[in-house]
PDB file of N, CA and C in Angstrom:
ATOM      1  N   UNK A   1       0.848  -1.195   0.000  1.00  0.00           N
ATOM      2  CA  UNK A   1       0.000   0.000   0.000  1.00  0.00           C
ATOM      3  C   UNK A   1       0.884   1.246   0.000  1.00  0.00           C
ATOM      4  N   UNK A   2       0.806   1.994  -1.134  1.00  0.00           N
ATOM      5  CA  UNK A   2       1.964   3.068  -1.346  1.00  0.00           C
ATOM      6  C   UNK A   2       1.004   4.581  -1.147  1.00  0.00           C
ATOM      7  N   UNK A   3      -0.212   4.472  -0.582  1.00  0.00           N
ATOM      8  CA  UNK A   3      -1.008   5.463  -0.560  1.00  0.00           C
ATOM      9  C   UNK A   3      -0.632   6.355   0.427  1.00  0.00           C
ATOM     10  N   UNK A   4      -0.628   7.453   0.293  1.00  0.00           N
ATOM     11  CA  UNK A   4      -0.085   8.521   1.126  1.00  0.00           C
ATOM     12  C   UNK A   4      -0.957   9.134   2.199  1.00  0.00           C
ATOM     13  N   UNK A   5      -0.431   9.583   3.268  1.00  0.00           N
ATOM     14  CA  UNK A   5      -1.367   9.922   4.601  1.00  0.00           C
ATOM     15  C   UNK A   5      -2.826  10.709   4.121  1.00  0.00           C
ATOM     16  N   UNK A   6      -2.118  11.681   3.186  1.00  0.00           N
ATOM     17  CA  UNK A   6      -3.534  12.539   2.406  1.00  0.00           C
ATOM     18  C   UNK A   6      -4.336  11.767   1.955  1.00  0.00           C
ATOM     19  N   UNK A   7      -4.065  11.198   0.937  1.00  0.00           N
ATOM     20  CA  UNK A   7      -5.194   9.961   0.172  1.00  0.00           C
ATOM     21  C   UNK A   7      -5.587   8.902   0.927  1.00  0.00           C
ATOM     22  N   UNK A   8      -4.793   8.726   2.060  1.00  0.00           N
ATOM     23  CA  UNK A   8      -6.199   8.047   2.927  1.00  0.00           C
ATOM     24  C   UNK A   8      -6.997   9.150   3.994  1.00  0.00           C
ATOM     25  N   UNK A   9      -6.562   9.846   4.050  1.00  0.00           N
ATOM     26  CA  UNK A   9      -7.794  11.213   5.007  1.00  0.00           C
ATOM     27  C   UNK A   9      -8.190  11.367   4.048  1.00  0.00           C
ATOM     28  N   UNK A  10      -8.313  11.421   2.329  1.00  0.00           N
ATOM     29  CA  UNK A  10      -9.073  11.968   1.220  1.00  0.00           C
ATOM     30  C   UNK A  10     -10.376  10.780   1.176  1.00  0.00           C
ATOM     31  N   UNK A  11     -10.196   9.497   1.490  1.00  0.00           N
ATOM     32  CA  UNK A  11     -10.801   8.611   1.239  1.00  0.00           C
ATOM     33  C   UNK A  11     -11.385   8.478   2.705  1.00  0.00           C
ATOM     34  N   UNK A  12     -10.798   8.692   3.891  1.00  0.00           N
ATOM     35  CA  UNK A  12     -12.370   8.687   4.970  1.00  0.00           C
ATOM     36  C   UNK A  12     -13.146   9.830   4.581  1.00  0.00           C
ATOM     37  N   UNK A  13     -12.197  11.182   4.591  1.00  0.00           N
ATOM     38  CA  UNK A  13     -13.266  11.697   4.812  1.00  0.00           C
ATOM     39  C   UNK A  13     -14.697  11.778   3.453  1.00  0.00           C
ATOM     40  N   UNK A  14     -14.630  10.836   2.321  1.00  0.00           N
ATOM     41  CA  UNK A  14     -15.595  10.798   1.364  1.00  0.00           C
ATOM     42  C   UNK A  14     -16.644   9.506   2.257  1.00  0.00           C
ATOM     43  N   UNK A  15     -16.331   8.923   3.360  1.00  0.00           N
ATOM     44  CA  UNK A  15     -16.877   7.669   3.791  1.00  0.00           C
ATOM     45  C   UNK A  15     -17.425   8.361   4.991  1.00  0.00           C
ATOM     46  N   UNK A  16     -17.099   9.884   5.412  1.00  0.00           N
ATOM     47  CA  UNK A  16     -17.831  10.498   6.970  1.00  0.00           C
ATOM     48  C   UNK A  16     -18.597  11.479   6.320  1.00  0.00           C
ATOM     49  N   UNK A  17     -20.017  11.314   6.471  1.00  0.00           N
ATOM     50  CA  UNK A  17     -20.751  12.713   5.621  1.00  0.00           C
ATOM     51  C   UNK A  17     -21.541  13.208   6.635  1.00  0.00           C
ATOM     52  N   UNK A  18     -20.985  12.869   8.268  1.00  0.00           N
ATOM     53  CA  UNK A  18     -21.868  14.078   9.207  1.00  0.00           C
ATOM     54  C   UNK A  18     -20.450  15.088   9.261  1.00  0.00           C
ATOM     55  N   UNK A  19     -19.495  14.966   8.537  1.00  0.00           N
ATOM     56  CA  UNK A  19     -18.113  16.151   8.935  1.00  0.00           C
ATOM     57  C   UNK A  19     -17.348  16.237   9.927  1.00  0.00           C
ATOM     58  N   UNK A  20     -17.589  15.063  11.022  1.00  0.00           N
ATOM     59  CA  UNK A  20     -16.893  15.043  12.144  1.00  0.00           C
ATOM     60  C   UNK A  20     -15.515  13.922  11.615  1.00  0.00           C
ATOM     61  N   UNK A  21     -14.666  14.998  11.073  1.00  0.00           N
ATOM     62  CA  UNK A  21     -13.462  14.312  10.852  1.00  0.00           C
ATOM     63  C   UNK A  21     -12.623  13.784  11.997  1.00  0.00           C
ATOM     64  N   UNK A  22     -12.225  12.335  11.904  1.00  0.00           N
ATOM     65  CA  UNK A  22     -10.825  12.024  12.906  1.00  0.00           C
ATOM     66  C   UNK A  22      -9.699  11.639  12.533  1.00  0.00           C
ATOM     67  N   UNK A  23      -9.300  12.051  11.861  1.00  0.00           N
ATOM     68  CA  UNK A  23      -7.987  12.532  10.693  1.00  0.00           C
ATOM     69  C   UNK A  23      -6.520  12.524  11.120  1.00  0.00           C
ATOM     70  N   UNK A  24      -5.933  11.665  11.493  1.00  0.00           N
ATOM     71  CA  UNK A  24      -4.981  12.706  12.563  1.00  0.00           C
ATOM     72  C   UNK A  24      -3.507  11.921  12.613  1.00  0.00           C
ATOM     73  N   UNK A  25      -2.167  12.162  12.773  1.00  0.00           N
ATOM     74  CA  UNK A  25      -0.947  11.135  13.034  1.00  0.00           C
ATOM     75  C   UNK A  25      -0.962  10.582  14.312  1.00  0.00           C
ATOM     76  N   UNK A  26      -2.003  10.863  14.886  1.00  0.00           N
ATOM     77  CA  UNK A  26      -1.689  10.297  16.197  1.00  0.00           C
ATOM     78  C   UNK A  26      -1.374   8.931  15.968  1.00  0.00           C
ATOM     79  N   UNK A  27      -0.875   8.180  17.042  1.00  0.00           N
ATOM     80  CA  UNK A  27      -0.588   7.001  17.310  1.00  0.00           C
ATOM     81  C   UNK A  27      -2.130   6.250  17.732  1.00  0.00           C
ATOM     82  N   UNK A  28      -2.874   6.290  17.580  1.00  0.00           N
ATOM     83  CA  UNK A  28      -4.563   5.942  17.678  1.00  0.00           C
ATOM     84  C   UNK A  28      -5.104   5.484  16.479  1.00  0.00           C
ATOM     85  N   UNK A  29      -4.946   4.826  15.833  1.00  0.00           N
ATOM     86  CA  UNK A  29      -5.341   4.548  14.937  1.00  0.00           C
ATOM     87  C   UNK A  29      -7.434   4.616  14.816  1.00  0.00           C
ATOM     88  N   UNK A  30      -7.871   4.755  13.616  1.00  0.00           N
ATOM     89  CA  UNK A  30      -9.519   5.087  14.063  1.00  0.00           C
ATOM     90  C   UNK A  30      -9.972   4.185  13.324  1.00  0.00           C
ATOM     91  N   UNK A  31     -10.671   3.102  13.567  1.00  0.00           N
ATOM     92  CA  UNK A  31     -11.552   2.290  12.788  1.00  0.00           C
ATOM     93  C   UNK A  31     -12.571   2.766  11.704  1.00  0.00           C
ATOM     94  N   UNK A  32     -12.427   2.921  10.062  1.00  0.00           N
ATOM     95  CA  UNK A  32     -13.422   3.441   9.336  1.00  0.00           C
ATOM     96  C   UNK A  32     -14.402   2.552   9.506  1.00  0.00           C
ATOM     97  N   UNK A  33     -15.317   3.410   8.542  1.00  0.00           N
ATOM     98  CA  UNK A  33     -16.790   2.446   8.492  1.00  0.00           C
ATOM     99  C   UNK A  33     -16.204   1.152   7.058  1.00  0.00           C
ATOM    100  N   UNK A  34     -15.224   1.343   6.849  1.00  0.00           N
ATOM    101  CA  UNK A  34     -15.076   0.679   5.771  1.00  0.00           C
ATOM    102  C   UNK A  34     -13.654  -0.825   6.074  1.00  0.00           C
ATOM    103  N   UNK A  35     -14.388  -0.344   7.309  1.00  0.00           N
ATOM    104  CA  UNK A  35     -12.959  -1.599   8.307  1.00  0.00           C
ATOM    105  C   UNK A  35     -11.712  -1.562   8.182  1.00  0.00           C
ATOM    106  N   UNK A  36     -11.596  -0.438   7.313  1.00  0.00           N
ATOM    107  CA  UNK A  36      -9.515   0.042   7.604  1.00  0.00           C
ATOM    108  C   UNK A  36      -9.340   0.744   8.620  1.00  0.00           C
ATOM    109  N   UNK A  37      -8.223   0.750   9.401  1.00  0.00           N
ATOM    110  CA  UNK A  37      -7.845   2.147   9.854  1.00  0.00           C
ATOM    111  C   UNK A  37      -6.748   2.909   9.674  1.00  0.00           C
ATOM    112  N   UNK A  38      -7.768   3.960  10.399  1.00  0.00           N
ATOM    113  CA  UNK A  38      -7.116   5.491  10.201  1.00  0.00           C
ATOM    114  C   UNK A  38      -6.376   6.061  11.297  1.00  0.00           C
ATOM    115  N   UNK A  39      -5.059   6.235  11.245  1.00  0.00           N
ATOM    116  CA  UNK A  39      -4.325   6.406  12.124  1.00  0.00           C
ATOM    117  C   UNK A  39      -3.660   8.018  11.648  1.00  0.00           C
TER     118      UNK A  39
END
């Protein structure tokens, strides 16, 4: 997976449509609705 930090925050946030982004480098990774996560 050569996808870059942007293009995966580009791709939750098209999968979060109330706008409450959780976007972030933290060390937390965030479970999408699409069963990847977002760290």
């Amino acid at each position: 997976n050569t996808a870059s930090f942007e293009e995966l925050c580009s791709e939750y946030r098209k999968l979060r449509k109330n706008g409450q982004l959780l976007c972030t480098r933290e060390n937390d990774p965030i479970k999408g609705p699409d069963g990847k996560m977002h760290g």
